[in-house]
Every structure is written in structure tokens, then in C-alpha cells.
C-alpha atoms as a PDB file:
ATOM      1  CA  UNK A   1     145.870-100.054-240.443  1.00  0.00           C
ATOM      2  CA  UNK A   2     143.380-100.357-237.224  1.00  0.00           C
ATOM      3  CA  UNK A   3     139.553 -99.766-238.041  1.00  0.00           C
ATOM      4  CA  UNK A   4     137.532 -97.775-236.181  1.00  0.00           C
ATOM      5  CA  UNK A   5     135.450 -99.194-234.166  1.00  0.00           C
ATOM      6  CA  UNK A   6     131.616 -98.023-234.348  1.00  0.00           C
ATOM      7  CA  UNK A   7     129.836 -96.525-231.227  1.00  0.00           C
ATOM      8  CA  UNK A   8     126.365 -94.682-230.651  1.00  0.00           C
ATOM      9  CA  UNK A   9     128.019 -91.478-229.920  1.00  0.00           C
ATOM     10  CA  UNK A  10     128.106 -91.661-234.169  1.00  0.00           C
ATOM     11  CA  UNK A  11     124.462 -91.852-234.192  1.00  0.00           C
ATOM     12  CA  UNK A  12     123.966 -89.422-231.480  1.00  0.00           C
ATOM     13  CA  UNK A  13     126.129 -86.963-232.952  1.00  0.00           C
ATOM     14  CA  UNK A  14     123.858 -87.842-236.633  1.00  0.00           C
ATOM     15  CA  UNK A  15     120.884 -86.929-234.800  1.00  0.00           C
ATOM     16  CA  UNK A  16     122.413 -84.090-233.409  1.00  0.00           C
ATOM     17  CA  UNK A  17     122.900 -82.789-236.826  1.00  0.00           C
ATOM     18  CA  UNK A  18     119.688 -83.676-238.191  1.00  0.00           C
ATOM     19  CA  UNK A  19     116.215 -84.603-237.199  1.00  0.00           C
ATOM     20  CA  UNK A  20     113.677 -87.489-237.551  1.00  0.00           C
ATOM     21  CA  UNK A  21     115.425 -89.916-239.178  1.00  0.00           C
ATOM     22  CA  UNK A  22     114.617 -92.933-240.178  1.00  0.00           C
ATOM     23  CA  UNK A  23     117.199 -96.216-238.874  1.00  0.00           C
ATOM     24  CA  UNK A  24     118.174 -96.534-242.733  1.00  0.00           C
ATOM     25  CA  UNK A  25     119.451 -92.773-242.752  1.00  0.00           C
ATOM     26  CA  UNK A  26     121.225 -93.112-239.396  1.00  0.00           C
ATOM     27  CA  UNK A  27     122.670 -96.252-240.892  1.00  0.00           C
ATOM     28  CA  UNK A  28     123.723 -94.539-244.074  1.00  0.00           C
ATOM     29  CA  UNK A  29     125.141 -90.868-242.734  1.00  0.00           C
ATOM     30  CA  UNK A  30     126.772 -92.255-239.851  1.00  0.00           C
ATOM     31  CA  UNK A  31     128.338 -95.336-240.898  1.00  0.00           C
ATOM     32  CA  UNK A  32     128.239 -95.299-244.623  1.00  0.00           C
ATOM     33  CA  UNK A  33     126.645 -98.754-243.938  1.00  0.00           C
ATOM     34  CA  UNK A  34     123.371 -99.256-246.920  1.00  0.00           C
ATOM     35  CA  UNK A  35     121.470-101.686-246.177  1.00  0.00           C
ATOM     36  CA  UNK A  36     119.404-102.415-249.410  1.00  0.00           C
ATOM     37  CA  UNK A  37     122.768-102.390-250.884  1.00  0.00           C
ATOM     38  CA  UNK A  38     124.701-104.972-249.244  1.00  0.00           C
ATOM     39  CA  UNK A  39     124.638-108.548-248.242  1.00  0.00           C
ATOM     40  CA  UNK A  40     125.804-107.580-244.533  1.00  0.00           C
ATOM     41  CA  UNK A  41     124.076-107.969-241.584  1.00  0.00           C
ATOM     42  CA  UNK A  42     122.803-104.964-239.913  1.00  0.00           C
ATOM     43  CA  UNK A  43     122.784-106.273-236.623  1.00  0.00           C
ATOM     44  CA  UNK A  44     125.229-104.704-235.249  1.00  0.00           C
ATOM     45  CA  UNK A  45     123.912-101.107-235.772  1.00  0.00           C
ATOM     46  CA  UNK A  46     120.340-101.871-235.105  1.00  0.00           C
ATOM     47  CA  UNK A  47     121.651-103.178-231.703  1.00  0.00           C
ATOM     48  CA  UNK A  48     123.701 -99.571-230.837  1.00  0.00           C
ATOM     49  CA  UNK A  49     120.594 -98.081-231.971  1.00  0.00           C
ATOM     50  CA  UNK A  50     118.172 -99.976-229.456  1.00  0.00           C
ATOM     51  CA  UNK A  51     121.124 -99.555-226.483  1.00  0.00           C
ATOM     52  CA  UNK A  52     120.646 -95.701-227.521  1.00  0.00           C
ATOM     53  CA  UNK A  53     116.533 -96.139-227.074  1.00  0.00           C
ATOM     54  CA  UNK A  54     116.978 -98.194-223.775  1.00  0.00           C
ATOM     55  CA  UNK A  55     119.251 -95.348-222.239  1.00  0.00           C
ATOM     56  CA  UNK A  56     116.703 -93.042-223.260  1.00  0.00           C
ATOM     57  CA  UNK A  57     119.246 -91.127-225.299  1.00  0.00           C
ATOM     58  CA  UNK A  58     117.422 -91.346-228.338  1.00  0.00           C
ATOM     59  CA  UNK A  59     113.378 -90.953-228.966  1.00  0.00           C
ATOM     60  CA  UNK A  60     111.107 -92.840-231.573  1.00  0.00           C
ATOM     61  CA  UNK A  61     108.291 -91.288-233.363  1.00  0.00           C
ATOM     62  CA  UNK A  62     105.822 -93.338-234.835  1.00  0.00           C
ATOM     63  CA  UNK A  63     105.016 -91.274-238.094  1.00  0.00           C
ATOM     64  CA  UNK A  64     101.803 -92.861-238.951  1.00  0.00           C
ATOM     65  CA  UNK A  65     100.256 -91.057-235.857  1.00  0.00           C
ATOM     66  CA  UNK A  66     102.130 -88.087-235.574  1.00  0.00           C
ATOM     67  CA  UNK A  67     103.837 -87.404-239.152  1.00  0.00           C
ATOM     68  CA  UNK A  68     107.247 -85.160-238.950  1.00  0.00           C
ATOM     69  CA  UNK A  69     108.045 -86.093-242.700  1.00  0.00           C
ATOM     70  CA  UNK A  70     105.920 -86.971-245.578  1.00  0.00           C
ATOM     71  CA  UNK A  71     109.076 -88.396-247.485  1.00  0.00           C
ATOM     72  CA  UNK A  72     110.533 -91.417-245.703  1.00  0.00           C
ATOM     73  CA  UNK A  73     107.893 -93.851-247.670  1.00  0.00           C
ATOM     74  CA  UNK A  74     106.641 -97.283-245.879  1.00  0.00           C
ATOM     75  CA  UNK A  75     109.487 -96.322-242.884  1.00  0.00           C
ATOM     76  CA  UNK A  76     107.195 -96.224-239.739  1.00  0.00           C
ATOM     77  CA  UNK A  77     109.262 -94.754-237.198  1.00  0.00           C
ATOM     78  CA  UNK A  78     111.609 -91.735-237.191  1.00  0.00           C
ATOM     79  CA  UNK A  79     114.241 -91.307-234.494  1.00  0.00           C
ATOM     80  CA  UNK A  80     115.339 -88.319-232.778  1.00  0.00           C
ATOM     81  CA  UNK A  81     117.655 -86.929-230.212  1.00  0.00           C
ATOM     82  CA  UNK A  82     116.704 -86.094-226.519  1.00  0.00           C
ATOM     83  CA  UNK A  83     118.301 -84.334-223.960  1.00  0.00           C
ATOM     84  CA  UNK A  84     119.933 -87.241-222.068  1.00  0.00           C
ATOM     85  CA  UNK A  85     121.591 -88.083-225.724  1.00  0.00           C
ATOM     86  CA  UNK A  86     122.943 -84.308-226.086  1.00  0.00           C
ATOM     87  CA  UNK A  87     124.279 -84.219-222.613  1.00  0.00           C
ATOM     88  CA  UNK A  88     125.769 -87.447-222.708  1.00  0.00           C
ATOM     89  CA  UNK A  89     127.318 -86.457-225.813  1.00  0.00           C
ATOM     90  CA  UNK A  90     128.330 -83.135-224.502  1.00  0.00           C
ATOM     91  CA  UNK A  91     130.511 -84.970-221.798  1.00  0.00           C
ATOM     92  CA  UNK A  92     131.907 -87.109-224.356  1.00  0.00           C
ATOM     93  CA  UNK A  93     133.061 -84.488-226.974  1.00  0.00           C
ATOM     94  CA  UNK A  94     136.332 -82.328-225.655  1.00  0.00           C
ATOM     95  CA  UNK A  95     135.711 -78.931-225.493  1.00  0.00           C
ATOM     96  CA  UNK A  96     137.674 -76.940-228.450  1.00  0.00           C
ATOM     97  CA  UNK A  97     138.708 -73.792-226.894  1.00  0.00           C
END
């Protein structure tokens, strides 16, 4: 059996569904992937994650200055979609008619 292989439109379509999360929930809903839990390497995901901030598909909130969520405990930053990420997304999805 092939595995899937893991892409950013996973973590686009996680933020899509949720908002300002921090990189251990997008790790954990859209991969299944815990880090505190496991001896792997997380490189791999942080990477898509960073490609997804460089093509400004995703946005990062620093919640020390402006706090979205009082529950995400020493996690600085919470990530969230923009509009390039829904309409790239968009494109990719096909249309169920």
C-alpha cells in the first residue's frame, strides 16, 4: 500500500477549518503527527509550514502582543489563513457539483 504523501494544502485546508492555531495543532489535526509524543523529527512539517508563510498563504500572529487565545500556554505565535491561502486552495479543490 502507497502512503500519502503530505502537502500544505493539508494545513491550509486545517486553517480553513479553524482559526489561530498554534504549529503543534496544525501538526496534530492535519497530520496526526504529535510532537511531544514521538521521537520523529518535525522537520518536515515545520518546513511546509514556513513554504506556506513565504507564499504568503498563511499569516502569523504573535499572541503576546495581540492575544486571539488565552489557552495555547507558552506557544507564542498562532497561525492563520489569508486570502492568497483560500484562493490557492480554492483552485486546488474540484468543485463538487
Amino acid at each position: 500500500m502507497k502512503k500519502k504523501n503530505n502537502s500544505i494544502k493539508q494545513i491550509l485546508q486545517t486553517l480553513s477549518d479553524f482559526e489561530f492555531l498554534t504549529e503543534n495543532e496544525i501538526f496534530e489535526l492535519a497530520f496526526g503527527y504529535y510532537r511531544n509524543e514521538t521521537w520523529e523529527s518535525n522537520k518536515k512539517y515545520a518546513d511546509m509550514l514556513r513554504r506556506g508563510l513565504s507564499k504568503k498563504f498563511i499569516g502569523r500572529i504573535d499572541n503576546r502582543i495581540v492575544e486571539c487565545r488565552g489557552d495555547i500556554g507558552q506557544a507564542r505565535f498562532v497561525y492563520v489563513l489569508k486570502s492568497e491561502g483560500e484562493t490557492f486552495l480554492e483552485k486546488q479543490l474540484p468543485l463538487n457539483n
